[in-house]
C-alpha atoms as a PDB file:
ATOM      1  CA  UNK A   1       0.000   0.000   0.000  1.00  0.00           C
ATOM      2  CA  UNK A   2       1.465   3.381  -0.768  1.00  0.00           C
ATOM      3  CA  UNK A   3       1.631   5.823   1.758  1.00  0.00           C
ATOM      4  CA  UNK A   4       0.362   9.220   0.479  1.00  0.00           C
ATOM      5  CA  UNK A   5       1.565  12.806   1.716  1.00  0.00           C
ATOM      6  CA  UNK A   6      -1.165  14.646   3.145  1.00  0.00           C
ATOM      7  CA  UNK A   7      -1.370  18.767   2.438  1.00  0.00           C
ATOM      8  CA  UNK A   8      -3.153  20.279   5.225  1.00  0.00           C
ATOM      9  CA  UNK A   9      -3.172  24.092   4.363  1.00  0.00           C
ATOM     10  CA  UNK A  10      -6.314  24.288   2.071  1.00  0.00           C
ATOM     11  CA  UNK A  11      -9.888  24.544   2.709  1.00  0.00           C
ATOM     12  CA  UNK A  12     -12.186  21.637   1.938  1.00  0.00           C
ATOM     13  CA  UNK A  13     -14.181  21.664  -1.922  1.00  0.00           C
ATOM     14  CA  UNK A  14     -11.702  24.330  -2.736  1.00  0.00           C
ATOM     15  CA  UNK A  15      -9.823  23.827  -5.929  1.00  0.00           C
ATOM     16  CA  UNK A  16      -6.349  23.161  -5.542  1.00  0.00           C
ATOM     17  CA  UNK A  17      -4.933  24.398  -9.059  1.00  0.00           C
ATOM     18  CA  UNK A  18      -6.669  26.805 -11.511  1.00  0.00           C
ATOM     19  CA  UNK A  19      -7.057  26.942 -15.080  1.00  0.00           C
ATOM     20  CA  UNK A  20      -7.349  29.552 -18.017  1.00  0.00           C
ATOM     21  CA  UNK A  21      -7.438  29.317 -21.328  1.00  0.00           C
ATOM     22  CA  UNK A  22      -6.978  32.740 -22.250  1.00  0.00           C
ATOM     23  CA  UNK A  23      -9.140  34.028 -19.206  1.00  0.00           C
ATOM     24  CA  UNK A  24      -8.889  35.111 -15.418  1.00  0.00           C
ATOM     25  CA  UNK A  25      -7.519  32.086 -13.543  1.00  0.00           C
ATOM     26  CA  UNK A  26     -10.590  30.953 -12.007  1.00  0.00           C
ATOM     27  CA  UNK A  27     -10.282  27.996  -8.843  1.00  0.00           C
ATOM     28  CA  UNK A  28     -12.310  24.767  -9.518  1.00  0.00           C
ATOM     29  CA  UNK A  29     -14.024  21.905  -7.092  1.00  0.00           C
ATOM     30  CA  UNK A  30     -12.080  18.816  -7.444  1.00  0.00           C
ATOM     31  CA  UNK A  31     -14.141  16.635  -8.706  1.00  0.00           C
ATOM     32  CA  UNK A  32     -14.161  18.625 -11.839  1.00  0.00           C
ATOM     33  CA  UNK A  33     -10.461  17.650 -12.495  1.00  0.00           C
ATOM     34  CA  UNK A  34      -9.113  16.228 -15.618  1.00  0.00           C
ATOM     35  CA  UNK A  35      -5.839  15.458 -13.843  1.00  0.00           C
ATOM     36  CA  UNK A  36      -4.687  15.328 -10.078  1.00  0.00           C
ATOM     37  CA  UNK A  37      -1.459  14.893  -8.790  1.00  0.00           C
ATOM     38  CA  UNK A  38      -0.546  13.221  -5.390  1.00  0.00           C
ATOM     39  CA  UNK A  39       2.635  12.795  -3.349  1.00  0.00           C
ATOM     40  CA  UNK A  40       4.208   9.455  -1.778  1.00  0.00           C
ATOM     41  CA  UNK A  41       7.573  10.315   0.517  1.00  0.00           C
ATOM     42  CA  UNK A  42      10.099   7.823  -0.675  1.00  0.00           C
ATOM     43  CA  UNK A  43      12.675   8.552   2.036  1.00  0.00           C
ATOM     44  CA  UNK A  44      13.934  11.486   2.108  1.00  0.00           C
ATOM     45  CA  UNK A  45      11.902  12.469  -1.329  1.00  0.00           C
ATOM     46  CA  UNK A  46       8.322  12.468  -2.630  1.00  0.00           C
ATOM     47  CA  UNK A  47       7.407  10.713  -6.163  1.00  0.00           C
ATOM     48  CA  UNK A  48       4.485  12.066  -7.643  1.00  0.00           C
ATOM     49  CA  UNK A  49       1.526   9.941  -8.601  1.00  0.00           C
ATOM     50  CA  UNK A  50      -0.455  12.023 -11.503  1.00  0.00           C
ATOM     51  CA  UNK A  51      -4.341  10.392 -11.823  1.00  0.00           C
ATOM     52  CA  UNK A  52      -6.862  11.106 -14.731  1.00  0.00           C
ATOM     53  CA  UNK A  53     -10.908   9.788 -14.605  1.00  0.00           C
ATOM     54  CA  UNK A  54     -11.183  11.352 -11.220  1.00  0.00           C
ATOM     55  CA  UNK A  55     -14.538  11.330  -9.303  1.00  0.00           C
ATOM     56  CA  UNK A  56     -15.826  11.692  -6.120  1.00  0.00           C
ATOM     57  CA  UNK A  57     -17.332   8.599  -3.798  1.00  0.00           C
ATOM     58  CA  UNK A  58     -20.340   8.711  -1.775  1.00  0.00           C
ATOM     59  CA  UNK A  59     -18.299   8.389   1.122  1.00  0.00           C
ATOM     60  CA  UNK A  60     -16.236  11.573   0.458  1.00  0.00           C
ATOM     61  CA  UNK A  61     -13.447  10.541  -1.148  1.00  0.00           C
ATOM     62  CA  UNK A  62     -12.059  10.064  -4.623  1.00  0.00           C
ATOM     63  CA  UNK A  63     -10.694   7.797  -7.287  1.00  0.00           C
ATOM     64  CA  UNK A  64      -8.834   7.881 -10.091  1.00  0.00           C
ATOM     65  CA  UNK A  65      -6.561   5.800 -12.315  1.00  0.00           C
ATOM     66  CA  UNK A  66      -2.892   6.154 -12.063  1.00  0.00           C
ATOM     67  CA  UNK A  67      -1.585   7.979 -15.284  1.00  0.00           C
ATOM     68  CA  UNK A  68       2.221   7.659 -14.328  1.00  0.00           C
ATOM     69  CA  UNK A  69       4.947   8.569 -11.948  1.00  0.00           C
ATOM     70  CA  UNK A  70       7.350  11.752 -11.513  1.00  0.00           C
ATOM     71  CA  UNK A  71      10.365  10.982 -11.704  1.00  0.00           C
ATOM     72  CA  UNK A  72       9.038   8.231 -14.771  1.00  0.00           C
ATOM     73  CA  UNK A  73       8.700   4.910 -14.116  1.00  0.00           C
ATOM     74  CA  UNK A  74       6.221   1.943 -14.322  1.00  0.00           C
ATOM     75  CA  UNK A  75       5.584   1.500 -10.704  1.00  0.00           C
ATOM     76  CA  UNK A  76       5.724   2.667  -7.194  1.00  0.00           C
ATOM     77  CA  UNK A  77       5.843  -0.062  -4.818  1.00  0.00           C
ATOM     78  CA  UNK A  78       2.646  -1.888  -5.378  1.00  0.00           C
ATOM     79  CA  UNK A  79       0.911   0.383  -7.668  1.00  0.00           C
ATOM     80  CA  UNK A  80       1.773   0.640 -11.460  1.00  0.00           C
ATOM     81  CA  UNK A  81       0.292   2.582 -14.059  1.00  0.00           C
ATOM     82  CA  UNK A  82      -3.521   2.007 -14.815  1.00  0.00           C
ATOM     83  CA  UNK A  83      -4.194   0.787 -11.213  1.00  0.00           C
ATOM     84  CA  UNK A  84      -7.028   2.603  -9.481  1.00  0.00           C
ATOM     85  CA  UNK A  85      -6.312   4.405  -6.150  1.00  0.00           C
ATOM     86  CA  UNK A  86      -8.273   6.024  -3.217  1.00  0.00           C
ATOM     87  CA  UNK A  87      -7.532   9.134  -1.601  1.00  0.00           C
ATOM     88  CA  UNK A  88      -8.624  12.003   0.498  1.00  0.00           C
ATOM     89  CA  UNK A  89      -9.093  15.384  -0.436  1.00  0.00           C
ATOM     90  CA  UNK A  90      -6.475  16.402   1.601  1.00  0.00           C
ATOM     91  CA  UNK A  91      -4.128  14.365  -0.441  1.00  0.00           C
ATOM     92  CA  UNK A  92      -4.328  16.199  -3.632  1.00  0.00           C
ATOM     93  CA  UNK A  93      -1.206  18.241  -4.028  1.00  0.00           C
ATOM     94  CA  UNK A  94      -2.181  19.533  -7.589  1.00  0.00           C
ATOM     95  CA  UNK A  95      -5.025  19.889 -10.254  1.00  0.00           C
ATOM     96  CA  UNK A  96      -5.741  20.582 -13.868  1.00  0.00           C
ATOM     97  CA  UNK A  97      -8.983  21.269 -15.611  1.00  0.00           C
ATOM     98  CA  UNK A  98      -9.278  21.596 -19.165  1.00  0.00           C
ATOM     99  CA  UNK A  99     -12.267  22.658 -20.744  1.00  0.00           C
END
């Protein structure tokens, strides 16, 4: 199981990221994202798990499908790329919406 990093400093339903194509940045509710990125502390560094087909449970939280790794590679630990994952909104380090 892959331990994820949580971010603390945001307030809940509130986009993480913004978007703008050609516009005011405008923020975003997560569920809305096209991509999310999360962090896993490997040591004394975090990887970066980036998930697409994100959606929100009825239990609060969300899942996705693992799109790849930063730095690149087919796994992390137990999870590899197109594996599905649960996390918590306080998990989400990053988002993107495009329209």
């Amino acid at each position: 199981m892959v331990k994820l990093v949580k971010r603390s400093n945001r307030l809940p339903g509130i986009g993480i990221m913004f978007h703008g194509s050609g516009r005011i940045l405008t923020p975003f509710p997560v569920g809305e994202s096209t991509f999310i990125t999360l962090h896993h502390e490997d040591g004394p560094e975090n990887r970066t798990i980036i998930v697409k087909d994100v959606s929100r449970k009825a239990d609060g939280t969300f899942i996705g499908t693992v799109l790849g790794f930063e730095p690149p590679s087919m796994n992390l630990g137990d999870l590899t790329v197109d594996d599905t994952i649960t996390f918590v909104e306080d998990e989400i380090f990053g988002a993107i919406k495009e329209d």
